[in-house]
C-alpha atoms as a PDB file:
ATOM      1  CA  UNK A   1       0.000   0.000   0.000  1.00  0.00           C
ATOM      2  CA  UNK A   2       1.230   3.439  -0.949  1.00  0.00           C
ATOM      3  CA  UNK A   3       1.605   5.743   1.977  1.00  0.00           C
ATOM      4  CA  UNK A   4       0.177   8.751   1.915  1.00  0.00           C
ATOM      5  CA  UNK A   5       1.934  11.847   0.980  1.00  0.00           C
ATOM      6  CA  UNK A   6       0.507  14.515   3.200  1.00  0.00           C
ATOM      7  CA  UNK A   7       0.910  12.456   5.996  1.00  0.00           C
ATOM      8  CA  UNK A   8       4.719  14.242   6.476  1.00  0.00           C
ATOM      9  CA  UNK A   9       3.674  17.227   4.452  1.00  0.00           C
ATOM     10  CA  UNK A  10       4.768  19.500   6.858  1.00  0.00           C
ATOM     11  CA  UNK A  11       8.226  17.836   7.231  1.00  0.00           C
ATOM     12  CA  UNK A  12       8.945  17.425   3.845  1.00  0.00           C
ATOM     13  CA  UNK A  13       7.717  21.620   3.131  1.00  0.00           C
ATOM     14  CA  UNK A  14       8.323  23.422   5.793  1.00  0.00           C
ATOM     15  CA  UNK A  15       7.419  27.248   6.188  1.00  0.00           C
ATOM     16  CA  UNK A  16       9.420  29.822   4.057  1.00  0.00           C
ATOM     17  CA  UNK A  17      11.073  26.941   2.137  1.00  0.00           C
ATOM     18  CA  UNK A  18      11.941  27.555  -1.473  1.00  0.00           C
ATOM     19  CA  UNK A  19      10.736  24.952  -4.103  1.00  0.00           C
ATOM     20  CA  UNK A  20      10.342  24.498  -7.559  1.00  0.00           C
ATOM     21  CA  UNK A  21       7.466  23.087  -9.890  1.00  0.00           C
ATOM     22  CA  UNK A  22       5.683  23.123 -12.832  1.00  0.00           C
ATOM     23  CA  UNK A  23       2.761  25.298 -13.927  1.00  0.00           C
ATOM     24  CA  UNK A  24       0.080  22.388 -13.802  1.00  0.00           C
ATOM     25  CA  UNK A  25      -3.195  24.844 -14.474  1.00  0.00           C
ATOM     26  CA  UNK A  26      -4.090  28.466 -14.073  1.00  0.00           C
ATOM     27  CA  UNK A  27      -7.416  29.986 -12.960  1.00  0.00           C
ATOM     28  CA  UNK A  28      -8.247  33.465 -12.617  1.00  0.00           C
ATOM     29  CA  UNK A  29      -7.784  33.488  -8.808  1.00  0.00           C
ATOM     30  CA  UNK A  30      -4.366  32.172  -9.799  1.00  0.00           C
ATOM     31  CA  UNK A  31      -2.569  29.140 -10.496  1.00  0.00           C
ATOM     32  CA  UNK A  32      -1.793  25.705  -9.437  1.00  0.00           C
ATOM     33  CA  UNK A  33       1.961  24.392  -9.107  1.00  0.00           C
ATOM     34  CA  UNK A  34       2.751  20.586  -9.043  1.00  0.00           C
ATOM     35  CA  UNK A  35       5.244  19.955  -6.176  1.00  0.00           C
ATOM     36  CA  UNK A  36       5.081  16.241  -6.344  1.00  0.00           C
ATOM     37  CA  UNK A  37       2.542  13.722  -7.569  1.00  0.00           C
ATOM     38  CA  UNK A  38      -0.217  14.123  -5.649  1.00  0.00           C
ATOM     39  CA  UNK A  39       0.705  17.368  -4.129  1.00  0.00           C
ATOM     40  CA  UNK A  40      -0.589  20.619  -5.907  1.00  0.00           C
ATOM     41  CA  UNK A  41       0.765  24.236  -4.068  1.00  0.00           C
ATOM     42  CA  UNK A  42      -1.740  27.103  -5.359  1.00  0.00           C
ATOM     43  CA  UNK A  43       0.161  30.782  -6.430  1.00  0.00           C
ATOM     44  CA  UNK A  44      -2.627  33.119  -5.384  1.00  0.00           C
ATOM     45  CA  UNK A  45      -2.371  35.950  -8.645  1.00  0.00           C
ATOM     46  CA  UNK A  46      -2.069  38.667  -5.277  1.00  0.00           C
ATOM     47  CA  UNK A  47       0.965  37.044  -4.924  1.00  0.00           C
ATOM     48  CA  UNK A  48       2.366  36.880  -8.550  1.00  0.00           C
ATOM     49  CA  UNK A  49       3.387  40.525  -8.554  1.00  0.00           C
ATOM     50  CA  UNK A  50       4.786  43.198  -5.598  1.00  0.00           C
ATOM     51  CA  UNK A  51       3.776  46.059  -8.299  1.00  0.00           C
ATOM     52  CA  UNK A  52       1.506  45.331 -10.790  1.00  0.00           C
ATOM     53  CA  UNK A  53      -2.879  44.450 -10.566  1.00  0.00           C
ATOM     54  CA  UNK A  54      -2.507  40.713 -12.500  1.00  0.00           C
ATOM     55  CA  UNK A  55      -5.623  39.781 -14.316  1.00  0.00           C
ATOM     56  CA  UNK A  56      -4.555  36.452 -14.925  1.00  0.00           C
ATOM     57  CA  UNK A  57      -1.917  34.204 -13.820  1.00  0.00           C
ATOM     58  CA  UNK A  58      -1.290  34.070 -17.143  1.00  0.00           C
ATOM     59  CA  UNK A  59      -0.091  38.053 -17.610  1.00  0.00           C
ATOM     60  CA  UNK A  60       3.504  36.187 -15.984  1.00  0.00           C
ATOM     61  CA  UNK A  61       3.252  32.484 -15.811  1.00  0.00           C
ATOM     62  CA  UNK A  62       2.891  29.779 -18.625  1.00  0.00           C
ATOM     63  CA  UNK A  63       1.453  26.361 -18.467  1.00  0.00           C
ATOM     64  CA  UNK A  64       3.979  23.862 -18.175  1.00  0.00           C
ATOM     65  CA  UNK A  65       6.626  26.381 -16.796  1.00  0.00           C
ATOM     66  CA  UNK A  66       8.959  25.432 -13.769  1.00  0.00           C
ATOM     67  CA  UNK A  67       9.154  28.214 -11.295  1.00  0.00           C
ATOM     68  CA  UNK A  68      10.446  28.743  -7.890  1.00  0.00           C
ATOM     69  CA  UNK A  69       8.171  29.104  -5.128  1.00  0.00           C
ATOM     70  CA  UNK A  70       8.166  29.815  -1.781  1.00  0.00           C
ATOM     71  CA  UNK A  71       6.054  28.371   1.183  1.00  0.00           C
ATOM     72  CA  UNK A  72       4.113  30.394   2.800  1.00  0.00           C
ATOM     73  CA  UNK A  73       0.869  27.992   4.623  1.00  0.00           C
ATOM     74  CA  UNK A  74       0.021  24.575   4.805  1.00  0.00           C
ATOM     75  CA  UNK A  75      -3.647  23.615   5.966  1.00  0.00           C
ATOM     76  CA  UNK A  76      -3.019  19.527   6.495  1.00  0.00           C
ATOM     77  CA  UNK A  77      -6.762  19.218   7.199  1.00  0.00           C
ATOM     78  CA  UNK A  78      -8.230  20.679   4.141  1.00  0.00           C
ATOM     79  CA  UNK A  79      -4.912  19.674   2.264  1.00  0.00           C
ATOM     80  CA  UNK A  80      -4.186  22.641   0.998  1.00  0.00           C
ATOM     81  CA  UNK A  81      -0.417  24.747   0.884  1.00  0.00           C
ATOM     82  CA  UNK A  82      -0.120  28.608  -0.203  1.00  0.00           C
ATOM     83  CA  UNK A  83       3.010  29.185  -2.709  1.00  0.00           C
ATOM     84  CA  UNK A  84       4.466  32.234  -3.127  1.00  0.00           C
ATOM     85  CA  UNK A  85       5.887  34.108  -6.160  1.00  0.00           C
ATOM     86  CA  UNK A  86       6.731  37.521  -5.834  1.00  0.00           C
ATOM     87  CA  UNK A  87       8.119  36.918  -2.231  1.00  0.00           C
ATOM     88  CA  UNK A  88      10.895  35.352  -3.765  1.00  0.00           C
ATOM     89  CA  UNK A  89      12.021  39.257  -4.038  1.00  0.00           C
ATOM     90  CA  UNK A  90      12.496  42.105  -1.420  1.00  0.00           C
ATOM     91  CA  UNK A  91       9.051  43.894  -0.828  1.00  0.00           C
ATOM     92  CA  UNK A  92       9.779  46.912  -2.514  1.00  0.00           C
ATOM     93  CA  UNK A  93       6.808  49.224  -0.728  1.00  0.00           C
ATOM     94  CA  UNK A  94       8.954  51.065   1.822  1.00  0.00           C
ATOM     95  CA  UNK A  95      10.812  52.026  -0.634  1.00  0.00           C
ATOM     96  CA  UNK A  96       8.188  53.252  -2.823  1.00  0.00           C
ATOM     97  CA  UNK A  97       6.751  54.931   0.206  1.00  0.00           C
ATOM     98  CA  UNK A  98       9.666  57.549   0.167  1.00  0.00           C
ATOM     99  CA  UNK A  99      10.066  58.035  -3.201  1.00  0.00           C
ATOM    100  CA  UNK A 100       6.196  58.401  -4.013  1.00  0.00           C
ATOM    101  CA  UNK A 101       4.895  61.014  -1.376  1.00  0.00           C
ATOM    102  CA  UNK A 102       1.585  62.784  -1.791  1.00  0.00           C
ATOM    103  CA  UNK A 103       2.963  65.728  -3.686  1.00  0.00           C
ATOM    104  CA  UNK A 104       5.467  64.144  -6.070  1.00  0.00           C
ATOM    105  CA  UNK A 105       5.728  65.302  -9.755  1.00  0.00           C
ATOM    106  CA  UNK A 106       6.949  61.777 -11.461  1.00  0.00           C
ATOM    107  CA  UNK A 107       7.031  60.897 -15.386  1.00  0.00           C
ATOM    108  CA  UNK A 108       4.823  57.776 -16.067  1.00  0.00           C
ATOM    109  CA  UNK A 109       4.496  55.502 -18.934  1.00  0.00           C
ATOM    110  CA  UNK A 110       0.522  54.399 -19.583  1.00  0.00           C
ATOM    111  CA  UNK A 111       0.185  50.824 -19.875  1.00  0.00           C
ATOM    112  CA  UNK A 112      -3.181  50.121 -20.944  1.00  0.00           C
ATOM    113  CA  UNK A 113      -6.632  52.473 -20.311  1.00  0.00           C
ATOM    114  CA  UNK A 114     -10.107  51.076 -18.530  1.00  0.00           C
ATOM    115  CA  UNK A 115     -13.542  52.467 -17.813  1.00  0.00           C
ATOM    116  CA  UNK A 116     -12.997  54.676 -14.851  1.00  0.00           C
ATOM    117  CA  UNK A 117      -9.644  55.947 -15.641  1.00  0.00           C
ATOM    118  CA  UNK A 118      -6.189  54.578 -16.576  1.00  0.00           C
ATOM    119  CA  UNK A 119      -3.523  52.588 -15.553  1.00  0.00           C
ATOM    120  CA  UNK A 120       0.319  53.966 -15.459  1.00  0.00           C
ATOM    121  CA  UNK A 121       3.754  52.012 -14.442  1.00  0.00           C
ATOM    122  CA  UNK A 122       5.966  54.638 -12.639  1.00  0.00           C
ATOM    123  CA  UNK A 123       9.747  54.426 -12.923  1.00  0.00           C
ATOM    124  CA  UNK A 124      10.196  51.612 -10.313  1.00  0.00           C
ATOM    125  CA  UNK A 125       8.498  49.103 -11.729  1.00  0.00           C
ATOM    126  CA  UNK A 126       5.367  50.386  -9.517  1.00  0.00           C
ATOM    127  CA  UNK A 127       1.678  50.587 -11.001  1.00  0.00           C
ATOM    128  CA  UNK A 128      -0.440  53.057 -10.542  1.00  0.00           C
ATOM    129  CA  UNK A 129      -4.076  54.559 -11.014  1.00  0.00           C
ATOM    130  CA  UNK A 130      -5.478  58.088 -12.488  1.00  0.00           C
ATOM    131  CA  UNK A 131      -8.845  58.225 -12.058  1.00  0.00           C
ATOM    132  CA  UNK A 132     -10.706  60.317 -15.138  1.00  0.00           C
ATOM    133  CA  UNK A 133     -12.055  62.756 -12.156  1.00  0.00           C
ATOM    134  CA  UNK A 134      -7.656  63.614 -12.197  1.00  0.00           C
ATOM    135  CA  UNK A 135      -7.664  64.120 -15.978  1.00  0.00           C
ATOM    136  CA  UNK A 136      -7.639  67.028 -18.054  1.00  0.00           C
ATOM    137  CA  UNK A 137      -9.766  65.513 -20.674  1.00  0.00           C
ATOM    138  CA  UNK A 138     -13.653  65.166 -19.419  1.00  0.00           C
ATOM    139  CA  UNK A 139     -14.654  61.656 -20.872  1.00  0.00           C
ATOM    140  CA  UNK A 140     -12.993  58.691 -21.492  1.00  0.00           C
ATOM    141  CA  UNK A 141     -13.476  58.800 -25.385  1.00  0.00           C
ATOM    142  CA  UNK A 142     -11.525  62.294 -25.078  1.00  0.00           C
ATOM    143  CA  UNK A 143      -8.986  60.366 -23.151  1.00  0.00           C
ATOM    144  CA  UNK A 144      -8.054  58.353 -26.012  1.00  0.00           C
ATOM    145  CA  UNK A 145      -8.239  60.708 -28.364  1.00  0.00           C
ATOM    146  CA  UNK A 146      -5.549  62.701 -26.913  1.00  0.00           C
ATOM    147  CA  UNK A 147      -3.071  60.080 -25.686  1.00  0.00           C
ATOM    148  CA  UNK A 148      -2.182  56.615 -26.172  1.00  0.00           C
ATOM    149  CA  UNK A 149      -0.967  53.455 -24.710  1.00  0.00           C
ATOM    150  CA  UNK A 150       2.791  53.702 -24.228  1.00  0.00           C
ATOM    151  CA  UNK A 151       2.775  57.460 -24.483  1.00  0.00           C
ATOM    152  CA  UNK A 152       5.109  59.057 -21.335  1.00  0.00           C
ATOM    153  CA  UNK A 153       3.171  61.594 -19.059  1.00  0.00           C
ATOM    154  CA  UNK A 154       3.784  63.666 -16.141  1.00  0.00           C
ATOM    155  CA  UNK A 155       1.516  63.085 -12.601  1.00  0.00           C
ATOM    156  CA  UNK A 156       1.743  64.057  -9.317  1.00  0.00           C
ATOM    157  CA  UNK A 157       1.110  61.682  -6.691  1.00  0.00           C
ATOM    158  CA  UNK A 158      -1.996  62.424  -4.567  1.00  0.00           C
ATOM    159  CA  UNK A 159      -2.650  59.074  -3.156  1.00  0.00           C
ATOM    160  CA  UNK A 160      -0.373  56.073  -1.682  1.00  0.00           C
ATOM    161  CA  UNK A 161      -1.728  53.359   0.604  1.00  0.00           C
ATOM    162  CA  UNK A 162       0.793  51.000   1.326  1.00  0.00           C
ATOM    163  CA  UNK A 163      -1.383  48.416   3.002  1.00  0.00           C
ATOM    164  CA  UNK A 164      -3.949  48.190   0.041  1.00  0.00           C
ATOM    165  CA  UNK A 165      -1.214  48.188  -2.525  1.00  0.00           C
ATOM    166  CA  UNK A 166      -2.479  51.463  -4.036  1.00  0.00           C
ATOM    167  CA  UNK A 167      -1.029  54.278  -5.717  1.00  0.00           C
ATOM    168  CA  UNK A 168      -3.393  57.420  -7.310  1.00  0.00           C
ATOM    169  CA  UNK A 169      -2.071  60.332  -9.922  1.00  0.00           C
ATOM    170  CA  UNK A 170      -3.191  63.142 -11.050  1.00  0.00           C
ATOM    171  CA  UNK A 171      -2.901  64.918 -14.494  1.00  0.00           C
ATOM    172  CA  UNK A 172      -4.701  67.799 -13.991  1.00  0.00           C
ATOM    173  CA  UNK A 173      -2.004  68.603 -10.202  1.00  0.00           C
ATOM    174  CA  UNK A 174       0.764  68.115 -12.619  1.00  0.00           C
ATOM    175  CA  UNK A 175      -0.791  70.695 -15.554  1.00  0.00           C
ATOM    176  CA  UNK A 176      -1.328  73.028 -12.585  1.00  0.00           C
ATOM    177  CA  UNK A 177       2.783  73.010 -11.421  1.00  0.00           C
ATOM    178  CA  UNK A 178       3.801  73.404 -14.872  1.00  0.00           C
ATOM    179  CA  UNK A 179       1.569  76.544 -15.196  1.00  0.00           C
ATOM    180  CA  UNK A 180       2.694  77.069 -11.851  1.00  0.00           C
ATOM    181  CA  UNK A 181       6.881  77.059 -12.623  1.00  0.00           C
ATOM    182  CA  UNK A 182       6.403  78.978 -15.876  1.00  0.00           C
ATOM    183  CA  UNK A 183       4.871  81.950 -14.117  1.00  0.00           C
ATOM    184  CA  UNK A 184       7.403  82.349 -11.689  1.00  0.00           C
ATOM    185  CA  UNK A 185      10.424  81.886 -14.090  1.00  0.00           C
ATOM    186  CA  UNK A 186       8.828  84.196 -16.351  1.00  0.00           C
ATOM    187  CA  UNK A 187       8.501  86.484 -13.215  1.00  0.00           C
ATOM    188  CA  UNK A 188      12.225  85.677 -12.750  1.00  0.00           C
ATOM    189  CA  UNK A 189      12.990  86.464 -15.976  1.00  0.00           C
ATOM    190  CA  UNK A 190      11.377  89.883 -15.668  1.00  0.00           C
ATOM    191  CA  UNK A 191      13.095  90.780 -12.496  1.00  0.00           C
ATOM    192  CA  UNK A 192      16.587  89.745 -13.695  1.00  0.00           C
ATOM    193  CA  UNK A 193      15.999  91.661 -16.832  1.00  0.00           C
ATOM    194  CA  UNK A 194      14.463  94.819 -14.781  1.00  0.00           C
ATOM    195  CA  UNK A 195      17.370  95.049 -12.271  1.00  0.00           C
ATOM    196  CA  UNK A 196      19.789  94.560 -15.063  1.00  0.00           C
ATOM    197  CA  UNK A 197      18.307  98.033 -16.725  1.00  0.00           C
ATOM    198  CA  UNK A 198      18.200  99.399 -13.474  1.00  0.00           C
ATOM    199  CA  UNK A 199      21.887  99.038 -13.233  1.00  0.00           C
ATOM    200  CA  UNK A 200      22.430 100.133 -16.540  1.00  0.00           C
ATOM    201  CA  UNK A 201      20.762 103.115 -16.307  1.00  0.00           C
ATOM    202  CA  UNK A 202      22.471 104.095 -12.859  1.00  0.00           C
ATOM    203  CA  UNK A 203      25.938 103.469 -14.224  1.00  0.00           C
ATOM    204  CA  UNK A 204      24.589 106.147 -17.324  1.00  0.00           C
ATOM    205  CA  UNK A 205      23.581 108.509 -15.637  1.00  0.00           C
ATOM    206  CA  UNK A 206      26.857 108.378 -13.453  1.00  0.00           C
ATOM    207  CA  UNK A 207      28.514 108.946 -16.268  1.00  0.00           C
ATOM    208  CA  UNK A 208      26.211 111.997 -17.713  1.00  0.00           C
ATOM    209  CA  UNK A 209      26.688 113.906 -14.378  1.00  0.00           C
ATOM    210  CA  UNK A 210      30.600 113.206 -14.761  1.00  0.00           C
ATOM    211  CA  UNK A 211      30.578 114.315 -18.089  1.00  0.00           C
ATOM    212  CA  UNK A 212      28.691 117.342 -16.726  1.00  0.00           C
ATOM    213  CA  UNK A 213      30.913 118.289 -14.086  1.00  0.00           C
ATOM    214  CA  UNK A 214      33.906 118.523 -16.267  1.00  0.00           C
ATOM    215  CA  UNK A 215      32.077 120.707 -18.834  1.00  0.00           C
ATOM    216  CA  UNK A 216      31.476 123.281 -16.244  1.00  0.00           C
ATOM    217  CA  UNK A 217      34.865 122.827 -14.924  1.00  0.00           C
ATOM    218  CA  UNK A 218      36.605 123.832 -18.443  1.00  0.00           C
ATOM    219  CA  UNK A 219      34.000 126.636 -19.134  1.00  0.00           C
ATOM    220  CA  UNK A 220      35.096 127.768 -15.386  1.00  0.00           C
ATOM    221  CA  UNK A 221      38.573 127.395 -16.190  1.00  0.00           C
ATOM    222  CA  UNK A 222      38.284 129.266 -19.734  1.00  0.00           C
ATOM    223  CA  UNK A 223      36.298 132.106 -18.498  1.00  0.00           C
ATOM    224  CA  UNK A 224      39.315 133.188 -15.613  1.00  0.00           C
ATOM    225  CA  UNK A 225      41.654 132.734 -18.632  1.00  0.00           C
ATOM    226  CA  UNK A 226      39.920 135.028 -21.108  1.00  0.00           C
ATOM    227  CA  UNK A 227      39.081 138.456 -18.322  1.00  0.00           C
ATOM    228  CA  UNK A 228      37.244 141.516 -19.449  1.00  0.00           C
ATOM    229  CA  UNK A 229      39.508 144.233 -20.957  1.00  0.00           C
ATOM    230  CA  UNK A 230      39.520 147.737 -18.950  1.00  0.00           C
ATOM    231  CA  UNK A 231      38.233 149.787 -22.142  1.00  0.00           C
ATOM    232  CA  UNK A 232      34.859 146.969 -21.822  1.00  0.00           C
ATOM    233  CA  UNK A 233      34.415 147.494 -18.161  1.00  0.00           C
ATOM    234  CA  UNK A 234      34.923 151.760 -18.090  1.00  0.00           C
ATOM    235  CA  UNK A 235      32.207 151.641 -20.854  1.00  0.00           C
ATOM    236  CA  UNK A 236      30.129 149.381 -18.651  1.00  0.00           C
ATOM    237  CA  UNK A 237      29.484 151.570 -15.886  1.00  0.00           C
ATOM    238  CA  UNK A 238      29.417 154.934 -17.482  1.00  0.00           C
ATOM    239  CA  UNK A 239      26.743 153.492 -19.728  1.00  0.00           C
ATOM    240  CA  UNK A 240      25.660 152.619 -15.636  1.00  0.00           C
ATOM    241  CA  UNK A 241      26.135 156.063 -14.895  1.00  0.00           C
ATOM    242  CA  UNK A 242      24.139 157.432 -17.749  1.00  0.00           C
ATOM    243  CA  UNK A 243      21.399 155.699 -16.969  1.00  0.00           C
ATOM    244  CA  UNK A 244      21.189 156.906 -12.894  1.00  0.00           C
ATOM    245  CA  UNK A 245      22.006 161.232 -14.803  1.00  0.00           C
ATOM    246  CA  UNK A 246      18.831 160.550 -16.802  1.00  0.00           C
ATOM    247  CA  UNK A 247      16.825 158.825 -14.434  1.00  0.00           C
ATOM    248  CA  UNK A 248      17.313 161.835 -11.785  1.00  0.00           C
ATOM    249  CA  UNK A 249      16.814 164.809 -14.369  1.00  0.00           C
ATOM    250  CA  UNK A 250      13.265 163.279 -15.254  1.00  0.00           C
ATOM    251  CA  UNK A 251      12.249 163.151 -11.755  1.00  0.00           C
ATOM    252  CA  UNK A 252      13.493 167.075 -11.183  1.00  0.00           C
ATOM    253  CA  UNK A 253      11.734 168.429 -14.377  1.00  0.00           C
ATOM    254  CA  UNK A 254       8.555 166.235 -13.219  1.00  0.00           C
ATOM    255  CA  UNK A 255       8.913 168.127  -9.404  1.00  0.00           C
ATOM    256  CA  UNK A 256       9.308 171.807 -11.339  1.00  0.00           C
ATOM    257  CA  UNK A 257       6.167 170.371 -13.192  1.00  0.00           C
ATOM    258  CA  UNK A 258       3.768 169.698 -10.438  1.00  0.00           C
ATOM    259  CA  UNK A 259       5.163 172.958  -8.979  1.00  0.00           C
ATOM    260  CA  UNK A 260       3.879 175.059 -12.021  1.00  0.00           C
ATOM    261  CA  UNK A 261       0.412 173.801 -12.170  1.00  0.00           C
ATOM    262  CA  UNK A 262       0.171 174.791  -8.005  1.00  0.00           C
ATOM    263  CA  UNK A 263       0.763 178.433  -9.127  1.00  0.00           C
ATOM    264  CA  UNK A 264      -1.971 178.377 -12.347  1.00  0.00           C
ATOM    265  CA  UNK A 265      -4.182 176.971 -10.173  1.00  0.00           C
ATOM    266  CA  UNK A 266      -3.906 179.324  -7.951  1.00  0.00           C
ATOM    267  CA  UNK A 267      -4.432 182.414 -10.125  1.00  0.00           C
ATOM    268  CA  UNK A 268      -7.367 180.485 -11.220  1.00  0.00           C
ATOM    269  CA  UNK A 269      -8.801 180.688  -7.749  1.00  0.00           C
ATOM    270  CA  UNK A 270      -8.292 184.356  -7.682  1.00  0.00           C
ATOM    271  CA  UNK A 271      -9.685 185.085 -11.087  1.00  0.00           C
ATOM    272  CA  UNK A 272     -12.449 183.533  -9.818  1.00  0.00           C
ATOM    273  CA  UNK A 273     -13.088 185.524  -7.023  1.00  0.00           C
ATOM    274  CA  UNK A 274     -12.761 188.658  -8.204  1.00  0.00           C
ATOM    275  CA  UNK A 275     -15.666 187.943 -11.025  1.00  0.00           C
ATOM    276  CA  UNK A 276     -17.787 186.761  -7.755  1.00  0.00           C
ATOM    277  CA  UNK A 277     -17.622 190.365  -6.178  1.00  0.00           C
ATOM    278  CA  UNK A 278     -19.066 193.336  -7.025  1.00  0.00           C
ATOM    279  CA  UNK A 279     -16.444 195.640  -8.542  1.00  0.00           C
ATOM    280  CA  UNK A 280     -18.099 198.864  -6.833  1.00  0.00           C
ATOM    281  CA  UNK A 281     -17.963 196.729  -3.558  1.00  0.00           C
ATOM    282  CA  UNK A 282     -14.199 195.710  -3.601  1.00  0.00           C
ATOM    283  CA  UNK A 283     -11.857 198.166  -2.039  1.00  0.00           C
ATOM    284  CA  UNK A 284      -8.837 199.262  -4.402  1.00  0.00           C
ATOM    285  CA  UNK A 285      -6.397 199.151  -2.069  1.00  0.00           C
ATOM    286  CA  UNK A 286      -7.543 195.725  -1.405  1.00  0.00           C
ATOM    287  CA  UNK A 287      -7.415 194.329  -4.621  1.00  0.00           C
ATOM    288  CA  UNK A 288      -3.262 195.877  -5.272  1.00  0.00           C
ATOM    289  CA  UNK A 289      -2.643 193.670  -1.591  1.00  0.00           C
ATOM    290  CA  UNK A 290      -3.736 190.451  -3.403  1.00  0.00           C
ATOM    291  CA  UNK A 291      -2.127 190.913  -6.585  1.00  0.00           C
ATOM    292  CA  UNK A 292       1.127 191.833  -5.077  1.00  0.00           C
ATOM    293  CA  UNK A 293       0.695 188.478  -2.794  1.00  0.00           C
ATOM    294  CA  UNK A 294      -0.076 186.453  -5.771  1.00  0.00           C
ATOM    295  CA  UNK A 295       2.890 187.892  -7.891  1.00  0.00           C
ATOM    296  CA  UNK A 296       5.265 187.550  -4.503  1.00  0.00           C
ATOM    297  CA  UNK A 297       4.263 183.860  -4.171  1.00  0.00           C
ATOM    298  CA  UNK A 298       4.568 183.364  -8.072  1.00  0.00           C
ATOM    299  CA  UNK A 299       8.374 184.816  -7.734  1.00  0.00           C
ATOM    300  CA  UNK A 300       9.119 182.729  -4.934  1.00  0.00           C
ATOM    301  CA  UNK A 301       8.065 179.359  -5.790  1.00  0.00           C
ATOM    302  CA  UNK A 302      10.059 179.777  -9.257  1.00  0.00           C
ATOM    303  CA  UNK A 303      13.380 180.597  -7.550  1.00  0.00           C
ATOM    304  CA  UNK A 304      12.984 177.408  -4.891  1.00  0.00           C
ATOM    305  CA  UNK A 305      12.472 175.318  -8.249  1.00  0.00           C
ATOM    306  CA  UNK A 306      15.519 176.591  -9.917  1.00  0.00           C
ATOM    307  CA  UNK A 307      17.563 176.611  -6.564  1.00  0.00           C
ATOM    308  CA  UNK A 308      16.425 172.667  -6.456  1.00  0.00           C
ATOM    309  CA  UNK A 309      17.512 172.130  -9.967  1.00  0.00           C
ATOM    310  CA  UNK A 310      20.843 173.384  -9.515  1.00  0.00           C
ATOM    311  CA  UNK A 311      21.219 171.708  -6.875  1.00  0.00           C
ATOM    312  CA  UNK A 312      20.106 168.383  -8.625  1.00  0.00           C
ATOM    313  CA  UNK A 313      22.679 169.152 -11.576  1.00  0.00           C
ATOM    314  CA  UNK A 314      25.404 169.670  -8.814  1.00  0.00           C
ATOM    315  CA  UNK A 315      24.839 166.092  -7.008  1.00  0.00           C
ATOM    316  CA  UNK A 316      24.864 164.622 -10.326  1.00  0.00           C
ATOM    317  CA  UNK A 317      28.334 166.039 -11.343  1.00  0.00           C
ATOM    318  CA  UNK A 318      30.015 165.712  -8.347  1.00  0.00           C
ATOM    319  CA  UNK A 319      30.271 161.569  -9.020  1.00  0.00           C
ATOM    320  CA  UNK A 320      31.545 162.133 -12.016  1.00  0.00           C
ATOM    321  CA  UNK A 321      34.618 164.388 -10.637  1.00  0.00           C
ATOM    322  CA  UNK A 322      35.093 161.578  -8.136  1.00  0.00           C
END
């Protein structure tokens, strides 16, 4: 009698040991590995792949393939052991938790597209997921219209949950920091370019006010060479002095002026006086008094305006002796 197999399964496989087999059948939960005869291990597909959503076992395995595997249960009872594939490698998750933080601008390659979105690989070998809410384009058929499988694109990381295996993008974050960066080097740009004129223009102007300076200098310096010759100046100021002689002898004949008209006005006042009174009425000896006081006054007031024009023409020579 044949003994049965499973009866030292656990001896024979333990926990963690590394085994290989052949691909004996594939489902789509995943796919069955012959260890022995008699003795089937089953490759869940969750555990065909540390970075990619398998389908189908058969996305990386082929029928009739030998593999390595790697224990990872056994359940004697129900006679049943858990292979695994991908934990033949280092789980590569912490590292893809520091190099994919929410926030991240990383170039992506798309792999294939499906209702609700589409499906990227990032540069580690990682998959991950834009959803068609975190597209620029606002259907699906758009989608496809624009880009196409295998195309490289640009996404930010806005999503990574280590524990479910899940990474989200966005296209429309990444649109947004490329506007973003091309505003403020423009603004850059301008401010570089503004200070540069404002340098420019200082270092010109600098310059103009040097330049300036030693202009005035030379026309300082040429004018104290070149000094005004005696006969210039002497005709200078008695063209001065001319001016003063002729300014004073209008102001004396305008004083003898207002002089004269006192005296006519006066004789007015008398001739006016003397046709108010009766002639029978007005003493003779009276009328002699006034004249003589009128003529006296008359005789007077043209000797003070000749004695003040001498005296005028006097002041004004005496300078000129000096």
């Amino acid at each position: 009698m044949t003994p049965d197999p499973w009866d030292n399964i656990e001896e024979k496989y333990p926990i963690e040991s590394k085994f290989k087999g052949r691909v004996r059948n594939m489902t789509n939960f995943g796919a069955f590995v012959e260890m022995e005869e008699g003795i089937d291990g089953l490759i869940h597909i969750s555990d065909l792949s540390w970075t990619r959503k398998i389908k189908h076992p058969s996305e990386v395995l082929k029928r009739g393939e030998e593999v390595e595997v790697i224990v990872l249960d056994i359940n004697k009872a129900d006679r049943r052991i858990s292979l695994g594939y991908k934990q033949l490698t280092t789980d590569p998750w912490p590292a893809f938790e520091e190099a994919y933080k929410v926030g991240i601008k990383t170039p992506t390659k798309i792999i294939r597209f499906v209702d609700k979105g589409m499906i990227v690989e990032l540069p580690l070998g990682l998959e991950g997921f834009v959803p068609l809410s975190q597209l620029v384009e606002p259907s699906m058929a758009k989608v496809t219209q624009a880009m196409n499988v295998g195309d490289e694109v640009d996404l930010v990381v806005i999503e990574f949950d280590r524990a479910n295996k899940r990474v989200v993008l966005s296209r429309k974050k990444a649109v947004e920091q490329e506007k973003k960066g091309k505003t403020e080097t423009e603004k850059d740009d301008v401010e570089t370019y503004m200070k540069k004129q404002d340098e420019a223009t200082t270092l010109g102007d600098i310059a103009g006010d040097l330049a300036k300076t030693e202009d005035d200098k030379k026309k300082g310096d040429k004018k104290k060479e070149t000094p005004e010759a005696p006969a210039e100046a002497k005709e200078k100021e008695e063209g001065a002095g001319a001016g003063d002689t002729k300014a004073e002898e209008t102001k004396a004949e305008k004083k003898k002026s207002e002089k004269k008209d006192d005296v006519v006005e006066e004789k007015k006042d008398v001739k006016e006086q003397e046709k108010q009174e009766p002639e029978e009425e007005k003493a003779p000896e009276e009328q002699e008094d006034k004249k003589e006081d009128v003529e006296q006054k008359e005789s007077k007031e043209t000797k003070e305006t000749e004695t003040t024009s001498d005296q005028d023409k006097k002041e004004e020579e005496s300078p000129e002796k000096e």
